[in-house]
Structures are given as C-alpha cells and as structure tokens.
C-alpha atoms as a PDB file:
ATOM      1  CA  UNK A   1     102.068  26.658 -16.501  1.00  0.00           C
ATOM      2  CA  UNK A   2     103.506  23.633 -18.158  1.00  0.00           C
ATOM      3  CA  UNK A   3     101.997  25.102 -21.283  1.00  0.00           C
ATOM      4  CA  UNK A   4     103.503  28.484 -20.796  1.00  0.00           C
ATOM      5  CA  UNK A   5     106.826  26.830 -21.299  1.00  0.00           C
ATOM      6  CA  UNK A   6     105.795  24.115 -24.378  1.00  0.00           C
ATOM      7  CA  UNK A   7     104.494  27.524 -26.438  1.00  0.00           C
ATOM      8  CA  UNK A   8     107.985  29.160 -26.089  1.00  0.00           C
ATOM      9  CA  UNK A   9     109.046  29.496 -29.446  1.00  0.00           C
ATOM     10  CA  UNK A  10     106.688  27.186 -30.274  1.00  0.00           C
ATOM     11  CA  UNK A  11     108.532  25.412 -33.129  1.00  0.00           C
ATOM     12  CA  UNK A  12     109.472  28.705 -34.724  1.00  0.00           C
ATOM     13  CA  UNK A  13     111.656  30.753 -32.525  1.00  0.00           C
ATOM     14  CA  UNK A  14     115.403  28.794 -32.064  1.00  0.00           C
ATOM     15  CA  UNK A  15     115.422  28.681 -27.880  1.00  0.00           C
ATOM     16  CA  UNK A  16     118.841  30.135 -27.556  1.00  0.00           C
ATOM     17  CA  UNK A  17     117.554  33.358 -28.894  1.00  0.00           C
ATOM     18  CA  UNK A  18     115.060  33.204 -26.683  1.00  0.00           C
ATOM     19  CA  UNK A  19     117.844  32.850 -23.607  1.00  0.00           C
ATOM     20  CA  UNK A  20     119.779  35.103 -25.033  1.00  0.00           C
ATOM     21  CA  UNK A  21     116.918  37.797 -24.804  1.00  0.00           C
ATOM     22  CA  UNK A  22     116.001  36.655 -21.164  1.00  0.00           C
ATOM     23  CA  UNK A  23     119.845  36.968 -20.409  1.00  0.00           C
ATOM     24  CA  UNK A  24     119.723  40.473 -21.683  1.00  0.00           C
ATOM     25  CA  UNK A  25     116.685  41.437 -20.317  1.00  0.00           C
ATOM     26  CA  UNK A  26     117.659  40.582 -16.775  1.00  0.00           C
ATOM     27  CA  UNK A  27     121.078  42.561 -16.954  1.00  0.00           C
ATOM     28  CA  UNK A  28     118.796  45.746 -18.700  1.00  0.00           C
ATOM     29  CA  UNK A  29     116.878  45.293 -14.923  1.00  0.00           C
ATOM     30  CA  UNK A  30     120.259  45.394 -13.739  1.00  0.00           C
ATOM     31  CA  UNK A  31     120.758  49.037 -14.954  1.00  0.00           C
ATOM     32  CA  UNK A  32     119.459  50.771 -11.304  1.00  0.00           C
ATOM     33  CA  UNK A  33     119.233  54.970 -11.415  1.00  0.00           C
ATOM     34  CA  UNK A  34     119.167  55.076  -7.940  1.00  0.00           C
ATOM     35  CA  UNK A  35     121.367  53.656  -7.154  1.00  0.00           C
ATOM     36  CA  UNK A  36     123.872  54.706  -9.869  1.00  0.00           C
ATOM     37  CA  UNK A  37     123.158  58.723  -9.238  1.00  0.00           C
ATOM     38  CA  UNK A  38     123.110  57.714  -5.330  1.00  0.00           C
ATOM     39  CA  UNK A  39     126.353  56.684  -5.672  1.00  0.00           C
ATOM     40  CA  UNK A  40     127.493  59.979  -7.960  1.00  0.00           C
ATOM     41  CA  UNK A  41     126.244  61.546  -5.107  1.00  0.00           C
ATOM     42  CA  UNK A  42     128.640  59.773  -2.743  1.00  0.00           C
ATOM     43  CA  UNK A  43     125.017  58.167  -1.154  1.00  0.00           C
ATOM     44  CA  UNK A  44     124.431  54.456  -0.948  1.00  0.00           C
ATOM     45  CA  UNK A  45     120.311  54.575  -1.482  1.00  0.00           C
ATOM     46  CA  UNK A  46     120.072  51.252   0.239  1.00  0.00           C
ATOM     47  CA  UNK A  47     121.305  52.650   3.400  1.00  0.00           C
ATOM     48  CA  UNK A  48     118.824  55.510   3.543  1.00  0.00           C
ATOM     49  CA  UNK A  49     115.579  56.353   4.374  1.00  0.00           C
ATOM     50  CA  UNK A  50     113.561  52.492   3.530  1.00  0.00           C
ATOM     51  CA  UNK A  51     116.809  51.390   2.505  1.00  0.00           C
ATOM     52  CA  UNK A  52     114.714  50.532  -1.505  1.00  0.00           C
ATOM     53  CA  UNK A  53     116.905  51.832  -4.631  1.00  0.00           C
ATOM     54  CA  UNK A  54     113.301  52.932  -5.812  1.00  0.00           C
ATOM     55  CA  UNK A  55     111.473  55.691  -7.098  1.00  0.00           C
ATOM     56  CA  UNK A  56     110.005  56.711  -3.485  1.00  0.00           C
ATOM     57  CA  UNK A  57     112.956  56.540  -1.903  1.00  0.00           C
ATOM     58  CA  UNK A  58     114.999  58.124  -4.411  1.00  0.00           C
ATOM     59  CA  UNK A  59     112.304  61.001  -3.615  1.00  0.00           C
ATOM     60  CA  UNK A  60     113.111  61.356  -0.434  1.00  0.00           C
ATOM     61  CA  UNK A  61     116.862  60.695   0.027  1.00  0.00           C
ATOM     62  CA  UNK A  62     118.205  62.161  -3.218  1.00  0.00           C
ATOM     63  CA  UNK A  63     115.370  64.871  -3.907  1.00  0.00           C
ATOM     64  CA  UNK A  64     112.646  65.758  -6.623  1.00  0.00           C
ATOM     65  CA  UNK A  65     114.973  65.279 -10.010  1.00  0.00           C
ATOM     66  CA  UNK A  66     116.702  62.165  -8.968  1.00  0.00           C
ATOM     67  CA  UNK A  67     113.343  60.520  -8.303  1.00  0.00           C
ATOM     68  CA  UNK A  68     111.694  61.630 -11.501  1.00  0.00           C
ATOM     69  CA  UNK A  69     114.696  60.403 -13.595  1.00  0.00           C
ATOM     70  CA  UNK A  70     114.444  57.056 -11.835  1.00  0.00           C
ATOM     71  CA  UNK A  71     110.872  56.472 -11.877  1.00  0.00           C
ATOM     72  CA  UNK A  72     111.562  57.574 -15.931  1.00  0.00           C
ATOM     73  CA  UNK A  73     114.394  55.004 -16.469  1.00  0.00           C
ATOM     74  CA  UNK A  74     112.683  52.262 -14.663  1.00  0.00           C
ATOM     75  CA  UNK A  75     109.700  52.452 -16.735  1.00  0.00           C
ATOM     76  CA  UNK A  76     111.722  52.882 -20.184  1.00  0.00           C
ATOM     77  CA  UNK A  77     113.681  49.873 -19.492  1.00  0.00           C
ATOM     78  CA  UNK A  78     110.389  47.875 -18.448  1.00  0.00           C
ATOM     79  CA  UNK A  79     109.056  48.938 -21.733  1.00  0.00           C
ATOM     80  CA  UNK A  80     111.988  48.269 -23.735  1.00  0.00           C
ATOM     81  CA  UNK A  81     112.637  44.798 -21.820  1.00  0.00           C
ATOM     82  CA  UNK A  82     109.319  43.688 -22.955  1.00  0.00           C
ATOM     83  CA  UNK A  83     108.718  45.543 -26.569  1.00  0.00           C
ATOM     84  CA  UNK A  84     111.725  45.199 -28.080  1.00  0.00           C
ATOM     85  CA  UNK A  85     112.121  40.955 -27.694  1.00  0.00           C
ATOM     86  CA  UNK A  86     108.348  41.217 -29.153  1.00  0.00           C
ATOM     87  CA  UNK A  87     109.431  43.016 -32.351  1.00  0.00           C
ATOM     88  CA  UNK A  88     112.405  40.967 -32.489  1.00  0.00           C
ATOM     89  CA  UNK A  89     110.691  37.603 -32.074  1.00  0.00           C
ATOM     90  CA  UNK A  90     107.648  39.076 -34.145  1.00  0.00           C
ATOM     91  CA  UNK A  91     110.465  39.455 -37.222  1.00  0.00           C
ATOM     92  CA  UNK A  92     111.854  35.904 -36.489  1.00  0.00           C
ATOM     93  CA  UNK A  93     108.073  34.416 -36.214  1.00  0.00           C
ATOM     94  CA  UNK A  94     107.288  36.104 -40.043  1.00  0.00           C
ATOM     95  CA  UNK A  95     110.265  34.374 -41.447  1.00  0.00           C
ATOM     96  CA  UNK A  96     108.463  30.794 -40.832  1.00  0.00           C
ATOM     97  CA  UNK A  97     106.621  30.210 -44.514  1.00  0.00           C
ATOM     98  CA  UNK A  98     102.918  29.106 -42.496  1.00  0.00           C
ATOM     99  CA  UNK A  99     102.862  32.397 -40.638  1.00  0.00           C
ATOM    100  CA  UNK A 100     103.610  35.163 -43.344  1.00  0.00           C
ATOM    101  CA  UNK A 101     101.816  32.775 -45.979  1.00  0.00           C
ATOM    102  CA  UNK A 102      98.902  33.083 -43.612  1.00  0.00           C
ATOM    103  CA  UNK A 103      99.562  36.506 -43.003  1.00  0.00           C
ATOM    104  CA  UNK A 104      99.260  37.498 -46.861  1.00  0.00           C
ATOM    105  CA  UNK A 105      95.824  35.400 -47.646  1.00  0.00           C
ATOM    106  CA  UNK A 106      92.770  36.799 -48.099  1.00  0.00           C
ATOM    107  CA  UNK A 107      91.092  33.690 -46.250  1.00  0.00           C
ATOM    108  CA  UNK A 108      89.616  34.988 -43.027  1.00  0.00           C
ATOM    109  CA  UNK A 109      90.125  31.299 -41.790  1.00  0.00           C
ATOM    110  CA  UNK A 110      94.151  31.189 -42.742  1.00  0.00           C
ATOM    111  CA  UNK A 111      94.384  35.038 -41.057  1.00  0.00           C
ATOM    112  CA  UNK A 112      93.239  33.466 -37.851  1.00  0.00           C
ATOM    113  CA  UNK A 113      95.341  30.713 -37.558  1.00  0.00           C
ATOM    114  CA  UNK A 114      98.372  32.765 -38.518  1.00  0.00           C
ATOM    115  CA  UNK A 115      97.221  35.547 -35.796  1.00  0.00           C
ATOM    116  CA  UNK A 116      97.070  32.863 -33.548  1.00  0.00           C
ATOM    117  CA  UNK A 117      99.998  31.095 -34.282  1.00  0.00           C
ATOM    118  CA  UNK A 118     102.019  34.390 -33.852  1.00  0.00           C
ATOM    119  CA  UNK A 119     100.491  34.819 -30.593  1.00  0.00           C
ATOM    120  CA  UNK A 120     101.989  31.607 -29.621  1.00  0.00           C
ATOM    121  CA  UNK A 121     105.417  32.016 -30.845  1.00  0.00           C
ATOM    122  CA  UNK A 122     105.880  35.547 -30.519  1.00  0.00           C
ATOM    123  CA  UNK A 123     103.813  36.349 -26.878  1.00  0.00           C
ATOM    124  CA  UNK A 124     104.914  33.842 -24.454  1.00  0.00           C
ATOM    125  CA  UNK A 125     108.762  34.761 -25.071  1.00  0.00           C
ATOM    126  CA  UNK A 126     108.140  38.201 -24.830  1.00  0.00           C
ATOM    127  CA  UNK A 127     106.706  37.974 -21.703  1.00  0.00           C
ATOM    128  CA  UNK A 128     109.323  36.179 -20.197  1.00  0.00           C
ATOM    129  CA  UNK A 129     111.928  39.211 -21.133  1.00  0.00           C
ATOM    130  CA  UNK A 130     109.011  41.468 -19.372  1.00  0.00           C
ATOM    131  CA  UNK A 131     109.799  39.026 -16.126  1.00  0.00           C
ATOM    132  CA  UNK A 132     113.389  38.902 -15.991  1.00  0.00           C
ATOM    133  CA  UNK A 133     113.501  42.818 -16.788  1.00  0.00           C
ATOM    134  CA  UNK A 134     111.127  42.856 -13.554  1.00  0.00           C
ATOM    135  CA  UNK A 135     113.599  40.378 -11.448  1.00  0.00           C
ATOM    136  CA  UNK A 136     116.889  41.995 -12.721  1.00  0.00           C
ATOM    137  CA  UNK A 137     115.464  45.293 -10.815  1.00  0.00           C
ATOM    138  CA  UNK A 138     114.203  43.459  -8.260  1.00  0.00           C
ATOM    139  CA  UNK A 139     117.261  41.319  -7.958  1.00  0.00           C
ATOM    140  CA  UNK A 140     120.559  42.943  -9.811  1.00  0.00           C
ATOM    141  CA  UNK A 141     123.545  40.243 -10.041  1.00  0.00           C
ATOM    142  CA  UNK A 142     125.630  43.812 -10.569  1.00  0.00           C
ATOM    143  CA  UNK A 143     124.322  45.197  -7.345  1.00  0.00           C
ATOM    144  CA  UNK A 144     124.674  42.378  -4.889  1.00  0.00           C
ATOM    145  CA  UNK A 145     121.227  41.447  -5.909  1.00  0.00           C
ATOM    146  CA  UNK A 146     119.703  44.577  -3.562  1.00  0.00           C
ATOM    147  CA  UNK A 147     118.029  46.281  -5.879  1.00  0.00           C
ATOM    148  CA  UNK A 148     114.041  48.070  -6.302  1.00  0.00           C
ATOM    149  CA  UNK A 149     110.573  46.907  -5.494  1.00  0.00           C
ATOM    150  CA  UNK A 150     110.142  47.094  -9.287  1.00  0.00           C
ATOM    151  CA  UNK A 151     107.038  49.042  -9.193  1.00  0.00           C
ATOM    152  CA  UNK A 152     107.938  51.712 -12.029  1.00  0.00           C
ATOM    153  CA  UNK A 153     109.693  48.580 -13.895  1.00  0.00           C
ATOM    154  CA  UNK A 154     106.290  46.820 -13.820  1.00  0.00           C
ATOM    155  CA  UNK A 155     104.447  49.668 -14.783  1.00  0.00           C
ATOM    156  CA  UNK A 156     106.998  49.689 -18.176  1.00  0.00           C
ATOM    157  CA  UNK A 157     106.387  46.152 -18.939  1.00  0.00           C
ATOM    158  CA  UNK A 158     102.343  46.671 -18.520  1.00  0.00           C
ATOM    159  CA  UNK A 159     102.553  49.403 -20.262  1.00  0.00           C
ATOM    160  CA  UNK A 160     104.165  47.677 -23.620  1.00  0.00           C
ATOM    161  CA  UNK A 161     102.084  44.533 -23.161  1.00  0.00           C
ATOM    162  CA  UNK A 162      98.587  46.426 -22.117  1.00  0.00           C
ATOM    163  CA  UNK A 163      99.020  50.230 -22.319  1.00  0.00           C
ATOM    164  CA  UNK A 164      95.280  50.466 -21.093  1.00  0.00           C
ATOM    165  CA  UNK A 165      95.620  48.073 -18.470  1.00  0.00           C
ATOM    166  CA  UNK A 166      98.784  49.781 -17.384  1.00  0.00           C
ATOM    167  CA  UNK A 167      97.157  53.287 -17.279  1.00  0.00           C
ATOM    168  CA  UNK A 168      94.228  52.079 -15.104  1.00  0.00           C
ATOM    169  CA  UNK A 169      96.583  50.955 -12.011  1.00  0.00           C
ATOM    170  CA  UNK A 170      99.037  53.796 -12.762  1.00  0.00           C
ATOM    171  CA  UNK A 171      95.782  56.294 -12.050  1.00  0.00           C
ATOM    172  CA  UNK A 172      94.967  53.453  -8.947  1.00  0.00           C
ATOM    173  CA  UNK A 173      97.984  54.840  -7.483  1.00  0.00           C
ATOM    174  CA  UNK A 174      98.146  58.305  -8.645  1.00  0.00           C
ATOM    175  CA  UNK A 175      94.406  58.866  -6.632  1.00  0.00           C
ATOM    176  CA  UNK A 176      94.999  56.536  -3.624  1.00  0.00           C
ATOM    177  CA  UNK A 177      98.530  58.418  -3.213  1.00  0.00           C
ATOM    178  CA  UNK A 178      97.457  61.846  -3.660  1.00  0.00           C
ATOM    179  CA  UNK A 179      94.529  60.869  -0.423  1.00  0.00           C
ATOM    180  CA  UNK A 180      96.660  58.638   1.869  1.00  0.00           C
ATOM    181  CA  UNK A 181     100.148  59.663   0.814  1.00  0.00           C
ATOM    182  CA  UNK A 182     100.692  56.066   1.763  1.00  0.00           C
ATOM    183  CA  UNK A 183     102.603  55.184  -1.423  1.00  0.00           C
ATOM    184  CA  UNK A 184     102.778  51.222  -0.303  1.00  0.00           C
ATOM    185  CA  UNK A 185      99.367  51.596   0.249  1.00  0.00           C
ATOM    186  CA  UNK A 186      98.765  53.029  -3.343  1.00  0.00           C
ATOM    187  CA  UNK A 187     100.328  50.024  -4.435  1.00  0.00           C
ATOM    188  CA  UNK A 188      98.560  47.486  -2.547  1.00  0.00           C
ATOM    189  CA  UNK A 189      95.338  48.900  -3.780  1.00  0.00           C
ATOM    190  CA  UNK A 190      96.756  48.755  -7.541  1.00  0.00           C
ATOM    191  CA  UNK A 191      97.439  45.407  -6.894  1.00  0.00           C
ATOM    192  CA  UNK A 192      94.511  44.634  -5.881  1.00  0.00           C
ATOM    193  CA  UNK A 193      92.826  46.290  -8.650  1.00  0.00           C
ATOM    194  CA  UNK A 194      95.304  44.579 -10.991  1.00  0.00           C
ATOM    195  CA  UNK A 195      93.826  41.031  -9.841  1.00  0.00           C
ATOM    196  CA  UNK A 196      90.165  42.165 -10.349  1.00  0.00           C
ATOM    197  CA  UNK A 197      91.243  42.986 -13.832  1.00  0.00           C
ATOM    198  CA  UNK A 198      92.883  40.100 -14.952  1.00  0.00           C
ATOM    199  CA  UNK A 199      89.850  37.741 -13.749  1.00  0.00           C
ATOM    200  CA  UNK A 200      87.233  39.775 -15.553  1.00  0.00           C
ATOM    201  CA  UNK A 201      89.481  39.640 -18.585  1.00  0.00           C
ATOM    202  CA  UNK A 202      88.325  42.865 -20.071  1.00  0.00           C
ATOM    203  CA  UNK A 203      88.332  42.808 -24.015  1.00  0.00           C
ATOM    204  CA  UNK A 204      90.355  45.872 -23.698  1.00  0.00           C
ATOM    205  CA  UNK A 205      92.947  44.624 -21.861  1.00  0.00           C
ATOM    206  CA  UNK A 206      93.923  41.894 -25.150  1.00  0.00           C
ATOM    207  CA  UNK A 207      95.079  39.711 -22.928  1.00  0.00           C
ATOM    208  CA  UNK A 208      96.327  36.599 -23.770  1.00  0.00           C
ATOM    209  CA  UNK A 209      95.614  32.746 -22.777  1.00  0.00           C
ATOM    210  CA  UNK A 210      98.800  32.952 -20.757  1.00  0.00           C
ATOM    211  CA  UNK A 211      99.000  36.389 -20.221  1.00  0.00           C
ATOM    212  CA  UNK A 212      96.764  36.596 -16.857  1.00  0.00           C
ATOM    213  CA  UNK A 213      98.938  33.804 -14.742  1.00  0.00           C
ATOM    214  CA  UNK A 214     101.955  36.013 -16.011  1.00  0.00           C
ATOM    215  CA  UNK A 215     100.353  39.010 -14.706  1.00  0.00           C
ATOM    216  CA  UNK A 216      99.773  37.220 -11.521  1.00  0.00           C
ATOM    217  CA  UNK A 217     103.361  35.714 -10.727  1.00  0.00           C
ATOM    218  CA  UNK A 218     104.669  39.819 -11.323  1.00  0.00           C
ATOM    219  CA  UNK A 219     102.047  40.975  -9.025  1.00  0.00           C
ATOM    220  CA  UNK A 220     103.084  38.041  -6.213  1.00  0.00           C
ATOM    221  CA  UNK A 221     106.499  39.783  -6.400  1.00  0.00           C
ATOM    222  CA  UNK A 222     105.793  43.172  -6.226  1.00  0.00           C
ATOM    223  CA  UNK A 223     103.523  42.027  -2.850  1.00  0.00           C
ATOM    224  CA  UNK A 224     106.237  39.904  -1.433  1.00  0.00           C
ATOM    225  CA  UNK A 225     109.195  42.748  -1.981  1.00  0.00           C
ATOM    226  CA  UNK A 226     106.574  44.996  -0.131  1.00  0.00           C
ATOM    227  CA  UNK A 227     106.338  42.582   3.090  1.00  0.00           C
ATOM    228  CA  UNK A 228     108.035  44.910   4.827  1.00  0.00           C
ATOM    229  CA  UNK A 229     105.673  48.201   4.170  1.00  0.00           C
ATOM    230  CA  UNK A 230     102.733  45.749   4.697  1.00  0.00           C
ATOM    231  CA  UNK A 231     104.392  44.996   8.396  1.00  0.00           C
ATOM    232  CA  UNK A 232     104.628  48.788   9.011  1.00  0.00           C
ATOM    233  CA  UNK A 233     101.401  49.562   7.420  1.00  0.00           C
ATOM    234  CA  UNK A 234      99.449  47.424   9.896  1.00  0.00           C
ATOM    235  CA  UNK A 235     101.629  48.394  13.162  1.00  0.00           C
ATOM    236  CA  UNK A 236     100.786  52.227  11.649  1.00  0.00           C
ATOM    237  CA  UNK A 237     104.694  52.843  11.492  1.00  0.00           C
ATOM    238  CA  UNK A 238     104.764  53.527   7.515  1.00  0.00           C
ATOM    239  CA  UNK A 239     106.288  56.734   6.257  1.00  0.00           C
ATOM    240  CA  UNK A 240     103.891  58.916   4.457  1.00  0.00           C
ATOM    241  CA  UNK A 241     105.420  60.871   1.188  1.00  0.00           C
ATOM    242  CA  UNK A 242     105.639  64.795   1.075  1.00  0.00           C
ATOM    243  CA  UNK A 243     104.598  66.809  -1.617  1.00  0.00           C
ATOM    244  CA  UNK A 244     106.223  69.706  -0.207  1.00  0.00           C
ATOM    245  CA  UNK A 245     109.464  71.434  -1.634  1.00  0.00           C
ATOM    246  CA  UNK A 246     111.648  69.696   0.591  1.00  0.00           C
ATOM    247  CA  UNK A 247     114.341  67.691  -1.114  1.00  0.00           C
ATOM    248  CA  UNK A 248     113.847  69.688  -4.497  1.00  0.00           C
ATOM    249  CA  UNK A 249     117.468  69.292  -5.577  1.00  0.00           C
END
C-alpha cells in the first residue's frame, strides 16, 4: 500500500493537483439523482422503500424513468471521475522531457520505460479520483453524508479503468438478477466474481501492479454498504425487484 502512495505523482505530477482532483472528484460523487429528482418530487428517497438514494430504490419509489436516469448519471460521473484526472494527469506526465523523449524514440527499450513510467505517474492518481468519486456517492458531505451503495458509480469507474472487466460483472448481475430478482444478491455474486478476476489477473483486464488492491478496497465498500441486504438476505426478508409496469412514471 505504502507504495501506492510513494508512486503518486511519482516525481512528475505537482501533489496539489493531484488533491485538487481528489477534492473534485469526491464533490462530482456528491452530485446524487436520486436524491435530487426525489426531492423535485417532494420525496426524500432515504425515507422510502430501503431507505438507499440508489438505482434500485429509485426503481421502486420514484418509478421506471427516475431509476434509469440515476443508474445513467451514476455511471457517467464514475466514468468521468476516473477518465478525465487520467487525461489530465496523462497531459501533465508528457510535459516531463524523460517521458515524451521516451515516448518519441524508436528504441523499443526507451518506449518501455517511458510506458512504464507513465503508468506510474499517470495510473495511481487516477485511481484515487475513481475512489473518492466512489466515496462521495457513498458518503456526500452535501447530503449529510447519506448517500448510495455506489454500485452504478463503481460500475463507471470500472468501466473507464477496465471496460472489459467492467462488462463481465455488469452481465454477473444482469443474469443473476433477471433469475433471483434478488438485486443484492446480483451484487454479491458480481463481487464475488470481481475477486476471482482480479487474482487470476487476466491479460485482458490490463491491470496494473496497484490496480488489483484498488479494486479490492472498492469492492470491501460496496460489501460493507450492503451489510444490511446481506442481514435480510440470510433471515430471507430481502425485497425482490419487479419487472412489471408498476411504478412506470
């Protein structure tokens, strides 16, 4: 872990930039649909139904639309909290001379250590927007810190950092949902999945050194904000989801 932190910026990326993207990362997790077209609805979507200012929820108490445009906005602002820092910090990291010098040669052996050294000061700060996007959901100062489970969020950040990866436990859920119509349970299973994943390493995947610990300390959240589905899963108590044309609005 220590290392995690000794390759941000890595000598080429100024830290404060680096906070500063963090900073605005979190407060773009801040930005909550449900609860923002709960409220235009005169609804506090933390004090219905599971009481989450989620996609599922937002499916149930608020109808059809209002949970496909938050599901949509959650992963979007995953996505962007993780892809644009990368592009920014990718610009930054080609203004240091070694890197775009590197970049430019011909030598195989000077392509690799520039592709490696943008890895390392380019990656590691990128996914650390990708987290705090995740915890500002999960935790919005602007919302009394009640905010999602961060599912759809998590699927946005996957999705910039491994699109294949993020495709594979988006299906996990899709099937498992569709046959249980346990949605908690979908996820559990994902998560699940998502471990198995990041040990085998598939080449596919382009993960990182640091990227499957990262992986693992988003997937610890998402299990710990679901304690409370787990709990109702095991005493049989959990809701299923309907796929009928109730709540269509």
């Amino acid at each position: 872990m220590s290392n995690f932190f000794a390759a941000l910026g890595a000598g080429v990326l100024p830290y404060y930039v680096i906070v500063i993207a963090a900073v605005c990362a979190y407060f773009l997790g801040n930005v909550n649909p449900a609860i923002i077209i709960g409220r235009a609805k005169g609804i506090d979507i933390r004090s219905q139904g599971s009481g989450n200012a989620g996609t599922t929820n937002a499916l149930r108490s608020l109808g059809k639309k209002a949970g496909a445009v938050t599901f949509v906005i959650d992963v979007i602002k995953g996505w962007a909290g993780y892809y644009i820092p990368l592009v920014i910090f990718l610009r930054l990291a080609l203004q240091d001379e070694s890197i775009m010098s590197g970049m430019v040669s011909s030598q195989s052996t000077a392509a690799m250590a520039a592709y490696t050294a943008w890895n390392i000061s380019t990656l590691p700060p990128a996914m650390l927007c990708g987290l705090c996007v995740i915890l500002g959901h999960m935790y919005p100062a602007v919302f009394g810190f009640r905010g999602g489970k961060g599912v759809a969020t998590t699927f946005g950040v996957l999705l910039a950092a491994s699109p294949l990866y993020a495709l594979i436990l988006l299906a996990v859920v899709v099937v498992f949902t569709a046959i249980f119509r346990y949605v908690s349970l979908s996820v559990m299973i994902a998560v699940a999945v998502a471990i198995v994943l990041v040990f085998l390493n598939i080449t596919l995947l382009r993960f990182n050194v640091f990227q499957p610990l990262w992986v693992i300390i988003i997937l610890a959240l998402i299990v710990f904000k679901h304690r409370g589905n787990i709990a109702r899963l095991l005493k049989r108590e959990e809701s299923k989801i309907s796929f009928g044309s109730k709540g269509g609005k």
